[in-house]
C-alpha atoms as a PDB file:
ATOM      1  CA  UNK A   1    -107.578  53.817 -27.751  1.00  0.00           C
ATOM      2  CA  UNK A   2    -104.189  55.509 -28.707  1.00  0.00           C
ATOM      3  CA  UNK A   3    -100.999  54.174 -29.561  1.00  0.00           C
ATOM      4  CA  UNK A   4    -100.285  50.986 -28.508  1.00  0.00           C
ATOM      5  CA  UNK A   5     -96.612  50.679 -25.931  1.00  0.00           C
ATOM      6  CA  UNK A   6     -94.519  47.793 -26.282  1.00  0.00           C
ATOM      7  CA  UNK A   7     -95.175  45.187 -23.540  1.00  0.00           C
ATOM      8  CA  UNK A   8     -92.746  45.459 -20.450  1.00  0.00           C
ATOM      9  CA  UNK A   9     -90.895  42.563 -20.953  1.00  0.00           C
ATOM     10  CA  UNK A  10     -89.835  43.309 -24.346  1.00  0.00           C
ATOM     11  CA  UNK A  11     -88.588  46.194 -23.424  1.00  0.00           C
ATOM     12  CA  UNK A  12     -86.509  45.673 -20.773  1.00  0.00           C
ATOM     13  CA  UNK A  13     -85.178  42.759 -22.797  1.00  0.00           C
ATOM     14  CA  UNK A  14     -84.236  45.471 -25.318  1.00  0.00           C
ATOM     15  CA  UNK A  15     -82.849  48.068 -22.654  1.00  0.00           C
ATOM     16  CA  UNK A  16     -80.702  45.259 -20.628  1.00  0.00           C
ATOM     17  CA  UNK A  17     -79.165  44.053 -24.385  1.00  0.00           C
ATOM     18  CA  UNK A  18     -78.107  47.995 -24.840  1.00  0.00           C
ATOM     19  CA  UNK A  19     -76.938  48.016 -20.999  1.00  0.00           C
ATOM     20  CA  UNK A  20     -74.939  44.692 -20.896  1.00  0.00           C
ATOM     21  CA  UNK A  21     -73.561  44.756 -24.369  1.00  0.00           C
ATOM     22  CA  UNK A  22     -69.806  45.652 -24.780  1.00  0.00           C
ATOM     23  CA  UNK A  23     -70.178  47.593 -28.383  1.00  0.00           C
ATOM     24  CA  UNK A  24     -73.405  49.693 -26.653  1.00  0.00           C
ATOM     25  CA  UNK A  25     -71.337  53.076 -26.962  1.00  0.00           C
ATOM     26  CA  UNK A  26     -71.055  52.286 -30.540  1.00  0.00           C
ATOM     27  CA  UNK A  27     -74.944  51.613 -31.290  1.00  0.00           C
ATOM     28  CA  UNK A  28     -75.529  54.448 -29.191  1.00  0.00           C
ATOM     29  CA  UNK A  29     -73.562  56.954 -31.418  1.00  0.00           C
ATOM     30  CA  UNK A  30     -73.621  55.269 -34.649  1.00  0.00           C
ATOM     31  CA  UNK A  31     -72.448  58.326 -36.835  1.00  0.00           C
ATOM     32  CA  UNK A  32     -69.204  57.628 -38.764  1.00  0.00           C
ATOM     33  CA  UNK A  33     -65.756  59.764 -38.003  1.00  0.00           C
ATOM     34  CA  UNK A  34     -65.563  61.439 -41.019  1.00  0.00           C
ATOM     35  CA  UNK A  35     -61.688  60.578 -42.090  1.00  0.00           C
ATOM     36  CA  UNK A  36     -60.738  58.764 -45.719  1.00  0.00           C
ATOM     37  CA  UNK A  37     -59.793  55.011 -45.346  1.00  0.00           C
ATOM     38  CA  UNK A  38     -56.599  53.911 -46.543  1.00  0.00           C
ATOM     39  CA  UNK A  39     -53.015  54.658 -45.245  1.00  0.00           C
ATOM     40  CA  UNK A  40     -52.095  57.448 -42.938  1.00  0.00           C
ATOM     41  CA  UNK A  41     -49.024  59.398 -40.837  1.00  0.00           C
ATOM     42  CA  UNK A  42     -49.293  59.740 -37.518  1.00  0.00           C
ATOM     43  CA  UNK A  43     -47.047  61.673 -35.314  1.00  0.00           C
ATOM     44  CA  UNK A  44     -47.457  61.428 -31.741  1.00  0.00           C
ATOM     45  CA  UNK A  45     -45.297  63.742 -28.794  1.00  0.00           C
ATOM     46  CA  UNK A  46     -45.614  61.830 -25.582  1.00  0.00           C
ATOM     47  CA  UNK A  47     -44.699  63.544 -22.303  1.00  0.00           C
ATOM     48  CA  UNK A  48     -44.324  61.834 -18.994  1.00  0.00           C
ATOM     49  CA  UNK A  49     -44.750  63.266 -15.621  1.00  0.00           C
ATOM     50  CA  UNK A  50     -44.784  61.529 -12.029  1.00  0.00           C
ATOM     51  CA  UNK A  51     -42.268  58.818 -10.827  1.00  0.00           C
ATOM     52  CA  UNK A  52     -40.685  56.966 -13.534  1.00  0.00           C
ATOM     53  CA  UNK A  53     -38.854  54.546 -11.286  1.00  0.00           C
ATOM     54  CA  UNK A  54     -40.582  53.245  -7.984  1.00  0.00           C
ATOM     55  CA  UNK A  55     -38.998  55.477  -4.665  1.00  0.00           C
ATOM     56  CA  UNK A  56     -37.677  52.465  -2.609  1.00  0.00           C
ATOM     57  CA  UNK A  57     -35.169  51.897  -5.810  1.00  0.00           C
ATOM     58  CA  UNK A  58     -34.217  55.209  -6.432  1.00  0.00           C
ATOM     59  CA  UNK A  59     -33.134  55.531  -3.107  1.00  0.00           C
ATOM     60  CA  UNK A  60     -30.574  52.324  -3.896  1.00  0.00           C
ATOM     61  CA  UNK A  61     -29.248  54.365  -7.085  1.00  0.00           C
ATOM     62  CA  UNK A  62     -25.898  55.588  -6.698  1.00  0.00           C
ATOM     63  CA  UNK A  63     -25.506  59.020  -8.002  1.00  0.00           C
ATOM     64  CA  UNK A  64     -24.283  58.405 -11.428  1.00  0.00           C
ATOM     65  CA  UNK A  65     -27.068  56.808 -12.302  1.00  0.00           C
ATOM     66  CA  UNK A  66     -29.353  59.339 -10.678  1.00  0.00           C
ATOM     67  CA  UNK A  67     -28.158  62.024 -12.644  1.00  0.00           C
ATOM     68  CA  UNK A  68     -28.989  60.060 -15.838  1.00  0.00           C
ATOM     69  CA  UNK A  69     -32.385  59.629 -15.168  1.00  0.00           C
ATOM     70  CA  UNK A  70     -32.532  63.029 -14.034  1.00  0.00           C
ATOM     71  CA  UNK A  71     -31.194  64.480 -17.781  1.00  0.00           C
ATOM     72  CA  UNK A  72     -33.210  61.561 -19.537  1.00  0.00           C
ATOM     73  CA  UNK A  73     -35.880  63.562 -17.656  1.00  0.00           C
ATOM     74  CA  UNK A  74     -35.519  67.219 -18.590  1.00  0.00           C
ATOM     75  CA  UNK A  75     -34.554  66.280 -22.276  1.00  0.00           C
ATOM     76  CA  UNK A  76     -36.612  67.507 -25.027  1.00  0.00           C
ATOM     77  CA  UNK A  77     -39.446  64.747 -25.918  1.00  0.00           C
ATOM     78  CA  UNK A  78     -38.785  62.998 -29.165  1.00  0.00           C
ATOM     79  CA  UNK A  79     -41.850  62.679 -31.414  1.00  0.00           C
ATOM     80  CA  UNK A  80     -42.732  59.247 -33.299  1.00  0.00           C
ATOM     81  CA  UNK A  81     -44.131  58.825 -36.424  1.00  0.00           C
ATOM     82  CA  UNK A  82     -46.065  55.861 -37.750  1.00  0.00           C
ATOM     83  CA  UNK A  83     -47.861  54.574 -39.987  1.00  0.00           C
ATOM     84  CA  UNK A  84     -51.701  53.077 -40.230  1.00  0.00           C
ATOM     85  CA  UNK A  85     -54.146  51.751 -41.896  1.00  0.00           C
ATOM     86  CA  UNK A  86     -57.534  52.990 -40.936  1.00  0.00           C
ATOM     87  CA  UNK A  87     -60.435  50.976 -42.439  1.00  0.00           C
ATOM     88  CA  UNK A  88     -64.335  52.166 -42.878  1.00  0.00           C
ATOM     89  CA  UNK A  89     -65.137  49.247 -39.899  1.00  0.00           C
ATOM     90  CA  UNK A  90     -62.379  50.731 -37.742  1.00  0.00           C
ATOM     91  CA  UNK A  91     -63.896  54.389 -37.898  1.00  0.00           C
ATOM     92  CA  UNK A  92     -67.092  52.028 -37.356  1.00  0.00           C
ATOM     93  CA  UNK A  93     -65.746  51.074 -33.430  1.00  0.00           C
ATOM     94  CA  UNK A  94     -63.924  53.769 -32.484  1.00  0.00           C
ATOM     95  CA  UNK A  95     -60.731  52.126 -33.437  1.00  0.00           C
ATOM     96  CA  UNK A  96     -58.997  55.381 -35.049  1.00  0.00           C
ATOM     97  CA  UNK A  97     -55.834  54.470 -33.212  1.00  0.00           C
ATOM     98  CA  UNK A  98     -54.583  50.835 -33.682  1.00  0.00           C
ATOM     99  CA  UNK A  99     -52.648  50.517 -30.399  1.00  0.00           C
ATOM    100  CA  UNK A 100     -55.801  50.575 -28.533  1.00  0.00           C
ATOM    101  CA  UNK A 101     -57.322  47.329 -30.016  1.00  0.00           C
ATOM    102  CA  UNK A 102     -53.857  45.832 -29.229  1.00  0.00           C
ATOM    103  CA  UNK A 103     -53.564  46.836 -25.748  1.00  0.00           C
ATOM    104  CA  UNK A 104     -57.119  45.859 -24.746  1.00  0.00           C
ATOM    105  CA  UNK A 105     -56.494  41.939 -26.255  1.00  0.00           C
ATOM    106  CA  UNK A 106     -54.255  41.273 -23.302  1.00  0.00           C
ATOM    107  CA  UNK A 107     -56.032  43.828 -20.948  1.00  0.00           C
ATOM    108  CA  UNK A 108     -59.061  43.942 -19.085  1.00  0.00           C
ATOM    109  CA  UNK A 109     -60.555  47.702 -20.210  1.00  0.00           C
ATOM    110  CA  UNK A 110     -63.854  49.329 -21.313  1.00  0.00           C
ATOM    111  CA  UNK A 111     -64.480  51.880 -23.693  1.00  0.00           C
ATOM    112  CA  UNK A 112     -67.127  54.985 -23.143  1.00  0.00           C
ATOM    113  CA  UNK A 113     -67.518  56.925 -26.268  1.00  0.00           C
ATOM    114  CA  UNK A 114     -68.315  60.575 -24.456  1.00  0.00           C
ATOM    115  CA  UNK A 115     -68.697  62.289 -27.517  1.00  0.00           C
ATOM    116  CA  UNK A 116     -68.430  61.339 -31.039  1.00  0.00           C
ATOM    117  CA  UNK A 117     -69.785  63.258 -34.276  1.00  0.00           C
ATOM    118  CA  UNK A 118     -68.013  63.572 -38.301  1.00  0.00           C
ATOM    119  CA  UNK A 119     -65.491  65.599 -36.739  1.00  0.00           C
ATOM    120  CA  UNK A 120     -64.873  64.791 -32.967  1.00  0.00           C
ATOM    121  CA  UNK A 121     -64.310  62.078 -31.323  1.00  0.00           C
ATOM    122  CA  UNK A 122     -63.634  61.494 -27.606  1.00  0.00           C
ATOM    123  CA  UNK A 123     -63.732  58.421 -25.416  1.00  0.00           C
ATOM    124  CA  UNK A 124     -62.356  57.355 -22.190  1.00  0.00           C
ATOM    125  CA  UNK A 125     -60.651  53.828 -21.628  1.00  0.00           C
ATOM    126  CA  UNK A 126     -60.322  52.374 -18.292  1.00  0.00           C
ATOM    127  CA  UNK A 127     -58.640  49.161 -17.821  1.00  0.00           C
ATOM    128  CA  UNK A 128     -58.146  46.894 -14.464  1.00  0.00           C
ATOM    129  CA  UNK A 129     -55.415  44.577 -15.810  1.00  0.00           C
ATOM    130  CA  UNK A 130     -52.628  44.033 -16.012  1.00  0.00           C
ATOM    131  CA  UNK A 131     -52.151  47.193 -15.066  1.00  0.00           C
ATOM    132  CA  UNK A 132     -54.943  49.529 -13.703  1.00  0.00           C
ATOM    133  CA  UNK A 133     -55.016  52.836 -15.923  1.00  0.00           C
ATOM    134  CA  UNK A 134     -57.287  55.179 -17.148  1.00  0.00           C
ATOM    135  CA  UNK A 135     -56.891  57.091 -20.675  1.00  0.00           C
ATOM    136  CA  UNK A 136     -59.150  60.248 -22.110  1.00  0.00           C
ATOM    137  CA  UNK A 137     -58.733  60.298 -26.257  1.00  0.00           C
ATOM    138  CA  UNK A 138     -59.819  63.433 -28.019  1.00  0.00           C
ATOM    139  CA  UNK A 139     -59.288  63.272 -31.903  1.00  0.00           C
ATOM    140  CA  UNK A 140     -60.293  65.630 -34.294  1.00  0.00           C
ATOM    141  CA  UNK A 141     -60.677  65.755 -37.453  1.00  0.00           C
ATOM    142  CA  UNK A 142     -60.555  69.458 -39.337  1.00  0.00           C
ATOM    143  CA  UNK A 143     -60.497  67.990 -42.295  1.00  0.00           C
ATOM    144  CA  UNK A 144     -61.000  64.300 -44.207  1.00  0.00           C
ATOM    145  CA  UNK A 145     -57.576  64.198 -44.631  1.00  0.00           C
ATOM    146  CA  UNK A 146     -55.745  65.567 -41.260  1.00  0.00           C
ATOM    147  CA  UNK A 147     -56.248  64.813 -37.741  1.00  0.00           C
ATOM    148  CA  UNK A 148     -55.122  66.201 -34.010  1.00  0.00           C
ATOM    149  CA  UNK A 149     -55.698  64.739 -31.033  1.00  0.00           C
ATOM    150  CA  UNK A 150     -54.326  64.473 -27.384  1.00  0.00           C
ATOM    151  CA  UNK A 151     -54.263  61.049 -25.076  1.00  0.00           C
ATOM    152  CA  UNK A 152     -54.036  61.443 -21.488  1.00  0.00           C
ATOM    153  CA  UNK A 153     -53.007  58.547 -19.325  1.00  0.00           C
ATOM    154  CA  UNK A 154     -52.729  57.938 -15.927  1.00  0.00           C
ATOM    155  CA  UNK A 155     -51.565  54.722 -14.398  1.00  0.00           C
ATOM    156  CA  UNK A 156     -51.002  55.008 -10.619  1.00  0.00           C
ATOM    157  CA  UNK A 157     -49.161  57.785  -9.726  1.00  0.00           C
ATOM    158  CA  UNK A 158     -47.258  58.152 -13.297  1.00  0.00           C
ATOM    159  CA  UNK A 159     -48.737  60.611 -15.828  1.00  0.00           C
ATOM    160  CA  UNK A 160     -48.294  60.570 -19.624  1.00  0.00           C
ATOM    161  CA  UNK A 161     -49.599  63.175 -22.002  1.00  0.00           C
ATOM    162  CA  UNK A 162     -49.463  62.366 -26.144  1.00  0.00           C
ATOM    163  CA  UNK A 163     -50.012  65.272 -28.851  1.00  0.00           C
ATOM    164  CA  UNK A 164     -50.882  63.652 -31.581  1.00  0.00           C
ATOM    165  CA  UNK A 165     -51.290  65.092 -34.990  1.00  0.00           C
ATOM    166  CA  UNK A 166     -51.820  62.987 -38.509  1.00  0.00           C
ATOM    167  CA  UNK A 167     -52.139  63.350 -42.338  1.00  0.00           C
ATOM    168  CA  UNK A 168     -53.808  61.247 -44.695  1.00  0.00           C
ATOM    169  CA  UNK A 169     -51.493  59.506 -47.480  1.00  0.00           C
ATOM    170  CA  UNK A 170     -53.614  57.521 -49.778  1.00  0.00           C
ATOM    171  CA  UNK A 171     -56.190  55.379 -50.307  1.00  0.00           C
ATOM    172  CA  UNK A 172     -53.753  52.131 -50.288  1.00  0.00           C
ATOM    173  CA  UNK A 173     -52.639  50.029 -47.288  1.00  0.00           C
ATOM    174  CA  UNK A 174     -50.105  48.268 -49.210  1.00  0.00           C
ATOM    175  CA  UNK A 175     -46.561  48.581 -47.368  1.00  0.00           C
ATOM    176  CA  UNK A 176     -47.940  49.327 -43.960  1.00  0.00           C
ATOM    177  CA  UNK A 177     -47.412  46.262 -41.596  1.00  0.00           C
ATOM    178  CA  UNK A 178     -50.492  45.645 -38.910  1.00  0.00           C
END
């Protein structure tokens, strides 16, 4: 007689839980980003490109003002460092970088892991509200104790591109601020 198939319904009951449930992309590609817990430095280089201020008010600017946001503009981006605290669950979801989690509380946005393995993760966010935006995420991890990465974002017609680079600093939290 063979091997014996599941009956339909209890697999489509299975297939539409995988389908319909938010944290899917994390069942799907349960392996573990291989970074250490604890606290770490993160220094992120954004740079913007598009239309920083809408056209129909630019065109009200009066030229002093015009030339500031054109040398605010062409000046050198300024990178930020911070710090984090990266748990085991937040390697878990995806949830490398703590701004994400924050952003999507007040935001409508889903998360598609693309690829993710003990080195690489990528994953694309896409959120309708407030604002409509979509973000690629690439981290990588060449070690258990560094990390680079890039963040693309685009959010109507502005652009904004983040270099990101990081460096474990211990196994404590204690100082850093969530």
């Amino acid at each position: 007689m063979g091997t014996k198939s599941p009956s339909r319904p209890f697999f489509f009951l299975i297939l539409g839980a995988f389908a319909l449930s938010p944290f899917s992309p994390h069942i799907l590609n349960a392996e573990s980003f291989s970074m250490k817990t604890g606290a770490w430095e993160i220094t992120s280089t954004p740079q913007a490109s598009g239309p920083l201020v809408p056209p129909d008010v630019l065109a009200k600017m009066p030229p002093e003002q015009l030339a500031k946001l054109e040398q605010m503009r062409a000046a050198k981006p300024i990178p930020l460092t911070t710090q984090e605290c990266v748990t085991k669950e937040d390697l878990d979801q995806n949830r490398i970088l703590k701004g994400d989690s924050d952003a999507d509380k007040a935001s409508q946005c889903i998360i598609k892991v693309v690829t993710k393995s003990s080195n690489k993760l990528v994953y694309e966010r896409t959120c309708t509200s407030p604002k409509p935006s979509t973000e690629q995420v690439a981290i990588e991890a060449p070690s258990s104790e560094s990390l680079i990465g890039s963040i693309d974002r685009t959010s109507g017609r502005n652009k904004l591109h983040v270099d990101m680079k990081g460096r474990w600093l211990g196994a404590s939290c204690a100082g850093i601020k969530e």
